[in-house]
C-alpha atoms as a PDB file:
ATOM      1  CA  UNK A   1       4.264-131.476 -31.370  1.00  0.00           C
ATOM      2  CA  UNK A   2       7.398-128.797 -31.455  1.00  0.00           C
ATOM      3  CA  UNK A   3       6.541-125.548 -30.667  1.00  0.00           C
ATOM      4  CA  UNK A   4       7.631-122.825 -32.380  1.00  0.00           C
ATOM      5  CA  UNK A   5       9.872-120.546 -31.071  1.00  0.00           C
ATOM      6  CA  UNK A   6       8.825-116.786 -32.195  1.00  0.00           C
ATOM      7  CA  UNK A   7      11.200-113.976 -32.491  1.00  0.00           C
ATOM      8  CA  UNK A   8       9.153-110.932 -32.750  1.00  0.00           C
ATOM      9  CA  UNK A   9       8.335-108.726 -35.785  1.00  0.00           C
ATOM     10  CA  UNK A  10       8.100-104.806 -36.817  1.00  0.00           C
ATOM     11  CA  UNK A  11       8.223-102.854 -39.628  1.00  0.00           C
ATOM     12  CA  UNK A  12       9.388 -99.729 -40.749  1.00  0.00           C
ATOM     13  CA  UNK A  13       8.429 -97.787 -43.662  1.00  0.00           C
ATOM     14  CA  UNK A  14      10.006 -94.661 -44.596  1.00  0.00           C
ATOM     15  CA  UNK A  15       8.034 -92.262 -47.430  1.00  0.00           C
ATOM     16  CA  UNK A  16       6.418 -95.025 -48.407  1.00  0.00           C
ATOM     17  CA  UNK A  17       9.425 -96.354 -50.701  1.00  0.00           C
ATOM     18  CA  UNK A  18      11.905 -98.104 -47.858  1.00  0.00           C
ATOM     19  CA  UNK A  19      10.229-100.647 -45.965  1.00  0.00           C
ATOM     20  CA  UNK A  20      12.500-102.759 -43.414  1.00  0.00           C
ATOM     21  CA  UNK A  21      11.085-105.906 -42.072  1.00  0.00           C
ATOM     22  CA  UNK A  22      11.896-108.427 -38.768  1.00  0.00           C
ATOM     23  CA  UNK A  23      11.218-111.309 -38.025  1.00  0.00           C
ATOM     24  CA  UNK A  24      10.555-113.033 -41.384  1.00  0.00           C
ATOM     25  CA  UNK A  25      10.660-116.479 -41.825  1.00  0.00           C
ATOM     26  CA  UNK A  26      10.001-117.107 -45.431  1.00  0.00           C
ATOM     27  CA  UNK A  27       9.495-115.492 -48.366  1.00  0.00           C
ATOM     28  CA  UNK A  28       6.524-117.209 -50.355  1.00  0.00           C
ATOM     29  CA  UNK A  29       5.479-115.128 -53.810  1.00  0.00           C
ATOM     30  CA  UNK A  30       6.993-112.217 -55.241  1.00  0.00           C
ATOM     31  CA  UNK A  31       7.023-109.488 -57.997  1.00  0.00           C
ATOM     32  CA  UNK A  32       6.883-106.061 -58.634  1.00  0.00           C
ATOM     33  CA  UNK A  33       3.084-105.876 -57.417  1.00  0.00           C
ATOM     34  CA  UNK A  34       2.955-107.850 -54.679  1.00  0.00           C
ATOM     35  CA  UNK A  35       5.086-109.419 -52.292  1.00  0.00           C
ATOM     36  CA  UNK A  36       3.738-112.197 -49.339  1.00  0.00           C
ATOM     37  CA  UNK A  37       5.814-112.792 -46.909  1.00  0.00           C
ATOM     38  CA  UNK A  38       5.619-115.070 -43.559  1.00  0.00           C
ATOM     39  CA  UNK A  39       6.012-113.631 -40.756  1.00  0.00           C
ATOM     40  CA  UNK A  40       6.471-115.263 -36.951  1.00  0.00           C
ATOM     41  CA  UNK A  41       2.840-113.181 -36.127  1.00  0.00           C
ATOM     42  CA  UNK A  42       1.350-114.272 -39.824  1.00  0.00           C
ATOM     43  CA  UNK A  43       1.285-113.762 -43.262  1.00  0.00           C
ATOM     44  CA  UNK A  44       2.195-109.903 -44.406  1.00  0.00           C
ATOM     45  CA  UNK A  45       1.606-109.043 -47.954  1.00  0.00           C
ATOM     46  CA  UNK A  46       2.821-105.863 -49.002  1.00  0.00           C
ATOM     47  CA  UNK A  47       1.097-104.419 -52.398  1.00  0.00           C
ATOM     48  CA  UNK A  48       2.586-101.839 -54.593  1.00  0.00           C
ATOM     49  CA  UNK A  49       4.429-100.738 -57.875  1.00  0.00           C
ATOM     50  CA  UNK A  50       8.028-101.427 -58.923  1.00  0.00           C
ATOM     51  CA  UNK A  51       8.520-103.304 -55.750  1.00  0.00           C
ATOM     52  CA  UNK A  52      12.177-104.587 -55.268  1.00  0.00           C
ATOM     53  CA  UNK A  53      13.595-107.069 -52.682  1.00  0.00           C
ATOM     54  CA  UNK A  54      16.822-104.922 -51.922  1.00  0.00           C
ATOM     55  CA  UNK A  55      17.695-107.941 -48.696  1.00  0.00           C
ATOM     56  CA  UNK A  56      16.523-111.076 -47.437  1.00  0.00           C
ATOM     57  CA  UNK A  57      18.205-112.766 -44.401  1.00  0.00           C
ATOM     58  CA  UNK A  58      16.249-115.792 -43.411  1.00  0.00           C
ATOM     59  CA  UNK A  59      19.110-116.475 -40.195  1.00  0.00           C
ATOM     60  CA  UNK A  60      18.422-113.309 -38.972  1.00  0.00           C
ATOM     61  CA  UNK A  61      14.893-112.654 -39.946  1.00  0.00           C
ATOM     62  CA  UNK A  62      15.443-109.448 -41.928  1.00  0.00           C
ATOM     63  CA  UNK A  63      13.883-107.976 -45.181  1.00  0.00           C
ATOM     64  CA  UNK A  64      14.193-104.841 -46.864  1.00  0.00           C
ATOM     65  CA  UNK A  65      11.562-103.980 -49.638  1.00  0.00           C
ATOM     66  CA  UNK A  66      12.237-100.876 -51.833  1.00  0.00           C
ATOM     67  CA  UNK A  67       9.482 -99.294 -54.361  1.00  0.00           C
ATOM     68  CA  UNK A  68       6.254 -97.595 -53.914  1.00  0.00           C
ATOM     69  CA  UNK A  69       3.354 -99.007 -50.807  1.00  0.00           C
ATOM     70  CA  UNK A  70       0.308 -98.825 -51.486  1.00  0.00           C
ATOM     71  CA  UNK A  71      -1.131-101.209 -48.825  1.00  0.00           C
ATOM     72  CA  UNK A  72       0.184-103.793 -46.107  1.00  0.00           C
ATOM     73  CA  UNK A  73      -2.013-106.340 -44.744  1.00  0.00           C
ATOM     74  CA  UNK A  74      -1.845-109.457 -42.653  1.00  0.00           C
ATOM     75  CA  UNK A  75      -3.843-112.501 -42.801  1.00  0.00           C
ATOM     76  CA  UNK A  76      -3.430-115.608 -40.526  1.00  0.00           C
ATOM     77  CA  UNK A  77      -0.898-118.229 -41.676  1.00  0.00           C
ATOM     78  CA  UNK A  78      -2.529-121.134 -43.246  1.00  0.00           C
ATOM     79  CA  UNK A  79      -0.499-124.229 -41.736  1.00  0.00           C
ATOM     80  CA  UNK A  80       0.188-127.197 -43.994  1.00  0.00           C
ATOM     81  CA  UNK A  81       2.551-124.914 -46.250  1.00  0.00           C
ATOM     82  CA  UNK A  82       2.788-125.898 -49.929  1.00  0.00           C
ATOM     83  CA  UNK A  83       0.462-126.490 -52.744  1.00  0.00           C
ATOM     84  CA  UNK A  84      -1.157-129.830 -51.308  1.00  0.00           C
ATOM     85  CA  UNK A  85      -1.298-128.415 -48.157  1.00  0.00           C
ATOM     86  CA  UNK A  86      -3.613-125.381 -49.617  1.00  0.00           C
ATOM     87  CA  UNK A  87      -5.774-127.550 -51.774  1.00  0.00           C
ATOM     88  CA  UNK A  88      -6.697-130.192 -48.946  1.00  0.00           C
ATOM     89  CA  UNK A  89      -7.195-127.654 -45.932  1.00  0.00           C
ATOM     90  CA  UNK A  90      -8.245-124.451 -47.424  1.00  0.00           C
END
């Protein structure tokens, strides 16, 4: 089995309206309430209003997420990935 390589992760949020994110690996739902986001250290999902994807760069693992926080949380990453792989294992 690969293994795979992490790159590290932080975020930044500034007056609760800029937040800058590393280490992102994919982007997985989004809209102006809610964005999830994977992360190399799990899944973040970011809740708010009028929430805005300002920049995404998969290659270097960078995000930048403008509106009003409310709450960030993490939860483990489920493996399998997809729809199928949710329904069968969890």
């Amino acid at each position: 089995m690969e293994q795979k390589k992490t790159t590290g992760h932080s975020l930044t949020l500034c007056d609760r309206e800029k937040l800058t994110l590393t280490g992102v690996t994919d982007v997985d739902a989004f809209n102006e309430e809610e964005i999830t986001v994977i992360t190399d250290f799990g899944e973040l999902t970011v809740k708010g209003e009028l929430l805005h994807v300002e920049a995404l760069d998969l290659e270097c693992g960078s995000m930048q997420i403008t509106g009003k926080v409310t709450a960030l949380f993490y939860t483990q990453h489920r493996e399998g990935g997809g729809l199928f792989g949710r329904l069968f294992h969890g």
